[in-house]
C-alpha atoms as a PDB file:
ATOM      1  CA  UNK A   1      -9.824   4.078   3.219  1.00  0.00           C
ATOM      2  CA  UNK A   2     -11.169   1.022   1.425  1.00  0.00           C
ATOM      3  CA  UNK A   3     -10.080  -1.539  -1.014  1.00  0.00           C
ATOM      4  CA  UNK A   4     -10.991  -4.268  -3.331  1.00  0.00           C
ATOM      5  CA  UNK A   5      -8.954  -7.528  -3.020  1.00  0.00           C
ATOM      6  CA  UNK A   6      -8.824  -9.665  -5.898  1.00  0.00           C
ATOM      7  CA  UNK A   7      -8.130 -13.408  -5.753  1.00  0.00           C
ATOM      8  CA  UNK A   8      -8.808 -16.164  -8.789  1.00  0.00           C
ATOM      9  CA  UNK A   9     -11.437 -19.213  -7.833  1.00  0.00           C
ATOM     10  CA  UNK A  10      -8.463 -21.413  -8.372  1.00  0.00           C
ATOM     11  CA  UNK A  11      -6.689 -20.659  -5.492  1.00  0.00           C
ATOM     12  CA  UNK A  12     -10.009 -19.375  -3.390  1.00  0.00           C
ATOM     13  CA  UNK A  13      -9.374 -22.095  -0.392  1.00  0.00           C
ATOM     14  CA  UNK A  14      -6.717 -20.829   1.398  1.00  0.00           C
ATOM     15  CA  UNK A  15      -6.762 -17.253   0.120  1.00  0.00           C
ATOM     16  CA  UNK A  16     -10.227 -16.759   1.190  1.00  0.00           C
ATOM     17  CA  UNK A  17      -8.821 -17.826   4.947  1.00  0.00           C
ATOM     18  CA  UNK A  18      -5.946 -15.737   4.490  1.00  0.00           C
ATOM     19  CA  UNK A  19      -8.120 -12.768   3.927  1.00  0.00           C
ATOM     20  CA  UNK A  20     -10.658 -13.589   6.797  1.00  0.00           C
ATOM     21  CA  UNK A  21      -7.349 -13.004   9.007  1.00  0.00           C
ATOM     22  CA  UNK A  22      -6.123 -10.119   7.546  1.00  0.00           C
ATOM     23  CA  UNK A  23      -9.687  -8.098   7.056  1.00  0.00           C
ATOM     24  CA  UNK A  24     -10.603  -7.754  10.673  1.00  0.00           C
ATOM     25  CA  UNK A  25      -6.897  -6.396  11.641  1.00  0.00           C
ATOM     26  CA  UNK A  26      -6.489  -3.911   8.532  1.00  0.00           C
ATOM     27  CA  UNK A  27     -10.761  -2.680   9.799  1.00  0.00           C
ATOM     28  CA  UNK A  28      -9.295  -2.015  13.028  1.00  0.00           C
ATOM     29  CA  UNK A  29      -6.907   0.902  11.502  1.00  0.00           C
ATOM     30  CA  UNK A  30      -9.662   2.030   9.821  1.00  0.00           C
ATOM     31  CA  UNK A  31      -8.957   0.387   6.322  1.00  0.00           C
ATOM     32  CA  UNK A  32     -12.037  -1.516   5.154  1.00  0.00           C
ATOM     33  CA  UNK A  33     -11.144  -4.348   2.654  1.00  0.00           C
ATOM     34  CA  UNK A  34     -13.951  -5.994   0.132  1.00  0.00           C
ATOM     35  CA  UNK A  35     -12.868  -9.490  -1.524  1.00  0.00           C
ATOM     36  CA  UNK A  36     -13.567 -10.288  -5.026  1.00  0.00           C
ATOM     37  CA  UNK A  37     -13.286 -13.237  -6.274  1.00  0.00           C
ATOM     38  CA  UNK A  38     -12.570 -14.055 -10.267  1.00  0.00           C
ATOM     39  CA  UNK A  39     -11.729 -16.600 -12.507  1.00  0.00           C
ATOM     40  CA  UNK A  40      -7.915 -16.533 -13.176  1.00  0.00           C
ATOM     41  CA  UNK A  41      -8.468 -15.060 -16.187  1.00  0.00           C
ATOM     42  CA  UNK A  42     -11.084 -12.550 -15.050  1.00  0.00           C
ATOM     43  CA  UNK A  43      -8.594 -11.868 -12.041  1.00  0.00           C
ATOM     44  CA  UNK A  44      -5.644 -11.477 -14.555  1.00  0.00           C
ATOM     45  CA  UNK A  45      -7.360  -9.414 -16.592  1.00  0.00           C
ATOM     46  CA  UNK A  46      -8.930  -6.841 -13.761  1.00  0.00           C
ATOM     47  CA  UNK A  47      -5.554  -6.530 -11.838  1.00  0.00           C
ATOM     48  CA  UNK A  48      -3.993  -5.451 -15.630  1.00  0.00           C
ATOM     49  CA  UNK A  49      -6.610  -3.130 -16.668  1.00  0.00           C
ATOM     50  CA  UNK A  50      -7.256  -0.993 -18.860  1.00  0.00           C
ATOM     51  CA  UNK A  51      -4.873  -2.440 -21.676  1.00  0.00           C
ATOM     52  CA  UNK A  52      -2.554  -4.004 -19.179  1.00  0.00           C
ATOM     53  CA  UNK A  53      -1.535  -0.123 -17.644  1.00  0.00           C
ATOM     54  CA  UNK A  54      -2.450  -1.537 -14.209  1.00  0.00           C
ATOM     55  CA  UNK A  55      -4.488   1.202 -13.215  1.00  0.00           C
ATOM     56  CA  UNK A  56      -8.346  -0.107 -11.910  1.00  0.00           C
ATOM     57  CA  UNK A  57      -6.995  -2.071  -9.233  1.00  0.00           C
ATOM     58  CA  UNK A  58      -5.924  -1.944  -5.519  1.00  0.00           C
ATOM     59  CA  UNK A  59      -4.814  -5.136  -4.007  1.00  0.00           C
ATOM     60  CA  UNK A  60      -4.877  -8.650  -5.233  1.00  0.00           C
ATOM     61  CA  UNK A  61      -3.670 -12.129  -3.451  1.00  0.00           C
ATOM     62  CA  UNK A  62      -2.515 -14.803  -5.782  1.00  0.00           C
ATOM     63  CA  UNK A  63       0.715 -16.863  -5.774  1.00  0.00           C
ATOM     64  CA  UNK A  64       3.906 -17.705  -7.689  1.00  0.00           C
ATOM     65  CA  UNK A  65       5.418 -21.300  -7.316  1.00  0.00           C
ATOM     66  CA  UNK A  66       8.625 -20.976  -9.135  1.00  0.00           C
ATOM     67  CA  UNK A  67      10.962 -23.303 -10.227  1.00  0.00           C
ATOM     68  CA  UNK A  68      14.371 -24.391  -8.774  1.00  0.00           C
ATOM     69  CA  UNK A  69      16.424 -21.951 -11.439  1.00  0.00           C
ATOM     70  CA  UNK A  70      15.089 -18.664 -10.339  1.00  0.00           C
ATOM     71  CA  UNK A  71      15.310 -17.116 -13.900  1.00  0.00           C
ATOM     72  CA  UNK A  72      11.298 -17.813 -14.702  1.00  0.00           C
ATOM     73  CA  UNK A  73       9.955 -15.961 -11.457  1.00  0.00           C
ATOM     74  CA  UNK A  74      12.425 -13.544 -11.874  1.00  0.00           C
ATOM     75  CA  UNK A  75      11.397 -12.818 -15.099  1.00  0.00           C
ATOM     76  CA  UNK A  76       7.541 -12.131 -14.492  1.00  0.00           C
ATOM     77  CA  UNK A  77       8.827  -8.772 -13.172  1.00  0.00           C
ATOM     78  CA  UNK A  78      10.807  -7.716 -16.332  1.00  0.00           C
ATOM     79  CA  UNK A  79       9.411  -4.271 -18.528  1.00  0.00           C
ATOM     80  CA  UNK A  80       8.484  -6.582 -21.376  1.00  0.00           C
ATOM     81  CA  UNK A  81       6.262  -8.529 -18.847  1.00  0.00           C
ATOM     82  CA  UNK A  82       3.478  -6.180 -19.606  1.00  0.00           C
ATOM     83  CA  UNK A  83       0.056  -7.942 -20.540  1.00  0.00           C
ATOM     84  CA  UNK A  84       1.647 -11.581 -20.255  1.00  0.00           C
ATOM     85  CA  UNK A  85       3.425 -12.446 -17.136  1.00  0.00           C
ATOM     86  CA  UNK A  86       3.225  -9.198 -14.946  1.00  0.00           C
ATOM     87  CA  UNK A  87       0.460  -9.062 -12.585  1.00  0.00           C
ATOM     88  CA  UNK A  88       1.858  -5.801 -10.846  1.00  0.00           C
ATOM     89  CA  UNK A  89       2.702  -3.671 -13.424  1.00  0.00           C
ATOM     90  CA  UNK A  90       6.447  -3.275 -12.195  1.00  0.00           C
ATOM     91  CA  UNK A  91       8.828  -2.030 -15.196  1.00  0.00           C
ATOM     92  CA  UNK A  92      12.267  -0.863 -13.886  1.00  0.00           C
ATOM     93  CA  UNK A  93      15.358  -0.977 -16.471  1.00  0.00           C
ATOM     94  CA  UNK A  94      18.041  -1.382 -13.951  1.00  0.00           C
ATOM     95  CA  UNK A  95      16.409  -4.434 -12.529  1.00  0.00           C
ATOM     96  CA  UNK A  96      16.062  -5.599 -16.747  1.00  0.00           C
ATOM     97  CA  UNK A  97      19.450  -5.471 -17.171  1.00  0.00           C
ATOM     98  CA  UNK A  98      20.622  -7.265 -14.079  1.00  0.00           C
ATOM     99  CA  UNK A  99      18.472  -9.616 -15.308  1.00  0.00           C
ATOM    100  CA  UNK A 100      20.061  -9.884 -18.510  1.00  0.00           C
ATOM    101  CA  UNK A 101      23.581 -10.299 -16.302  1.00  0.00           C
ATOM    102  CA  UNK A 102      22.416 -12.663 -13.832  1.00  0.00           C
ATOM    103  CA  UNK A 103      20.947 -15.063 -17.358  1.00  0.00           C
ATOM    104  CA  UNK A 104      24.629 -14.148 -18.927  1.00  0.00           C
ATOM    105  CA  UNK A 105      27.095 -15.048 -15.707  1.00  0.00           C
ATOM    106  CA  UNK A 106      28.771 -18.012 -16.555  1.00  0.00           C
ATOM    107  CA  UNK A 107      29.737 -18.125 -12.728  1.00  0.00           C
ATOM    108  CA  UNK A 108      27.468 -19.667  -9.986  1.00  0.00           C
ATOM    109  CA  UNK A 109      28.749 -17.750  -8.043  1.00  0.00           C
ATOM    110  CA  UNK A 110      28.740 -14.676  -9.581  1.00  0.00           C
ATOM    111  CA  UNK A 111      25.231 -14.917 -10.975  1.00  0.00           C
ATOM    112  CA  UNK A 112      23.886 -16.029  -6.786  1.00  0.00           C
ATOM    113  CA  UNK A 113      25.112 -12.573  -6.427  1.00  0.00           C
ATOM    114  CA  UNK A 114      23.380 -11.066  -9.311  1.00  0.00           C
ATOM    115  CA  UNK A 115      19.961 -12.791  -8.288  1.00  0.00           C
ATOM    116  CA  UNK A 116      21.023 -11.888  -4.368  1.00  0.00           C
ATOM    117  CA  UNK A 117      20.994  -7.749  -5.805  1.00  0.00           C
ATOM    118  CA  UNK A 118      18.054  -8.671  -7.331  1.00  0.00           C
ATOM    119  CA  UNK A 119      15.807  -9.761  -5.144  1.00  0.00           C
ATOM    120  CA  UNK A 120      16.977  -7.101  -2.292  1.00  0.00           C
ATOM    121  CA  UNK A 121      15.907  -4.846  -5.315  1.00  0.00           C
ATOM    122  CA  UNK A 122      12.374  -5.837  -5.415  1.00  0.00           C
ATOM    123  CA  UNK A 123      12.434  -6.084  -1.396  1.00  0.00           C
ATOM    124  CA  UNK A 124      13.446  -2.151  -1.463  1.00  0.00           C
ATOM    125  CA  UNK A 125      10.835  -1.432  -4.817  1.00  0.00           C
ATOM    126  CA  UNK A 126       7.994  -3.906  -3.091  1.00  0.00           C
ATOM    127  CA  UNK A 127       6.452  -4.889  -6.013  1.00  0.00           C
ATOM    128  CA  UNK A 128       5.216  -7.581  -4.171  1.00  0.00           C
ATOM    129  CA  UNK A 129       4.248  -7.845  -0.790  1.00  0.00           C
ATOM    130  CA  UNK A 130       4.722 -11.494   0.612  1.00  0.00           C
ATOM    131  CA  UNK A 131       2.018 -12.240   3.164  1.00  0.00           C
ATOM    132  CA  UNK A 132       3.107 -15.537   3.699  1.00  0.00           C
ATOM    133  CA  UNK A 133       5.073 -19.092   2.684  1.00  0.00           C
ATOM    134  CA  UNK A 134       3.082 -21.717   3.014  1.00  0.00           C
ATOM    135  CA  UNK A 135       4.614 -25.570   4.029  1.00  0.00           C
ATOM    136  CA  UNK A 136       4.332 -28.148   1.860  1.00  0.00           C
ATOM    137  CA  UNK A 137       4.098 -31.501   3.668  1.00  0.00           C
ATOM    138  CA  UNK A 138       3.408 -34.678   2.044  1.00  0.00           C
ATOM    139  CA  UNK A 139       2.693 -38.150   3.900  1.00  0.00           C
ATOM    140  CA  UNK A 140       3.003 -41.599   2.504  1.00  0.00           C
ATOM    141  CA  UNK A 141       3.721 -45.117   3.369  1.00  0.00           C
ATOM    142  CA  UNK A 142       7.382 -45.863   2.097  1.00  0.00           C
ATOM    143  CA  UNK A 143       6.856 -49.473   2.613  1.00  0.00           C
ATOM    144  CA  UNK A 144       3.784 -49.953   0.446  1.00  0.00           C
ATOM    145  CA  UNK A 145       3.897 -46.900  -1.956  1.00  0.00           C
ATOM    146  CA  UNK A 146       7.460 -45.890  -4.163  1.00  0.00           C
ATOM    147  CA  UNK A 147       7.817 -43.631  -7.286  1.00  0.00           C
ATOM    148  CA  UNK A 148       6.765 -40.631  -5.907  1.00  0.00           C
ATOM    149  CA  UNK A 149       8.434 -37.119  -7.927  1.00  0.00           C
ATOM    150  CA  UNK A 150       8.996 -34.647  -4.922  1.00  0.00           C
ATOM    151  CA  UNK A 151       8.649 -31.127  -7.006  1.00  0.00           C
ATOM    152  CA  UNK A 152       9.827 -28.319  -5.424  1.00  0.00           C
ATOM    153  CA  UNK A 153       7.399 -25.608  -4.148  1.00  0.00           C
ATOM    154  CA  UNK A 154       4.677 -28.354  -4.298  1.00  0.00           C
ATOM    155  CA  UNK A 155       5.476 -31.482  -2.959  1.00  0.00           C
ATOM    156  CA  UNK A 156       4.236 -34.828  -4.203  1.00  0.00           C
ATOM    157  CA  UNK A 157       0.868 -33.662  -4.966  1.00  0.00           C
ATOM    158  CA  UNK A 158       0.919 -30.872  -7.972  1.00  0.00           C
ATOM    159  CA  UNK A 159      -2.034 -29.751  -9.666  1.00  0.00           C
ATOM    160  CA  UNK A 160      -0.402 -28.194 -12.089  1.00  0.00           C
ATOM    161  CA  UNK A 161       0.619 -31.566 -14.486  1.00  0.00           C
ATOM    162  CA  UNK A 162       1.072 -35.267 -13.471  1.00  0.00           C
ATOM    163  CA  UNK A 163       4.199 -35.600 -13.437  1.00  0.00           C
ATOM    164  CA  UNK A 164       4.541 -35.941  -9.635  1.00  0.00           C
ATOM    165  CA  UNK A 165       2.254 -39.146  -9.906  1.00  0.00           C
ATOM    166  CA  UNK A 166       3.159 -40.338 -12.934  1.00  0.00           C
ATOM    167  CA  UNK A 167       5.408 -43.131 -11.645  1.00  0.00           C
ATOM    168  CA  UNK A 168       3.509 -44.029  -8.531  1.00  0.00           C
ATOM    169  CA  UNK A 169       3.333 -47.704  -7.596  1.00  0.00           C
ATOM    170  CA  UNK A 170       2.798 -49.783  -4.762  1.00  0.00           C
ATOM    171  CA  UNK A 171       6.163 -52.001  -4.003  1.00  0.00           C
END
């Protein structure tokens, strides 16, 4: 058995590790895996091909840092996903329409336990496989430096926007 791993340049760092640790444990049961590295939009476009039917691809490592409402990352997973947020080509209509409840509930707690049945759905259906949760730790001196925007999933330092620095200042 072999397989190609797929992984975009932007997040090459610490997937590239990741893999190093995984590759020498998978060639021991006799699974060889190859890395490839791509742009994100090369990688995107690989794992979803041909015309976004998911079908030239084996494995690929990339992340999702979701928000606090869990509607968005929920939502990459939906049918109409296809060729725009899905990377794993996962279309199920019973997990669409929970959806659809869970966005609907008008009770907290009713729609935790909508999201709960969700996400024990996609533990069951594995479109994902989780290889790991990285910590985010930040460090600063809260005596000299205030104004910091602690965002969850990435801390004080987010490379998505600028949000988190936006207000820095020293005091």
């Amino acid at each position: 058995m072999a397989y190609t791993v797929i992984i975009p340049t932007s997040r090459q760092a610490d997937l590239t590790r990741t893999f190093q640790i995984m590759q020498p444990d998978f060639q021991q049961i006799g699974v060889k895996l190859t890395l490839k590295v791509l742009d994100p939009s090369a990688a995107f476009d690989a794992i979803g091909a041909p015309n976004y039917k998911y079908l030239n691809f084996d494995l690929a490592m990339w992340d999702w840092i979701p928000g606090v409402d869990p509607s968005s990352i929920l939502s990459v997973l939906l049918c109409n996903q296809y060729g725009s947020n899905s990377d794993t080509g996962y279309c199920d209509k019973t997990y669409d329409n929970m959806y659809t409840q869970q966005e609907q509930a008008v009770d907290p707690s009713a729609r935790k336990q909508i999201v709960y049945q969700m996400q024990e759905k996609l533990f069951n259906d594995r479109p994902y496989i989780i290889l790991n949760y990285p910590d985010v730790i930040d460090a600063y001196n809260g005596k000299k430096w205030a104004g910091f925007y602690d965002e969850p999933g990435y801390g004080i330092i987010n490379n998505n926007g600028i949000q988190s620095l936006s207000q820095v200042h020293q005091i």
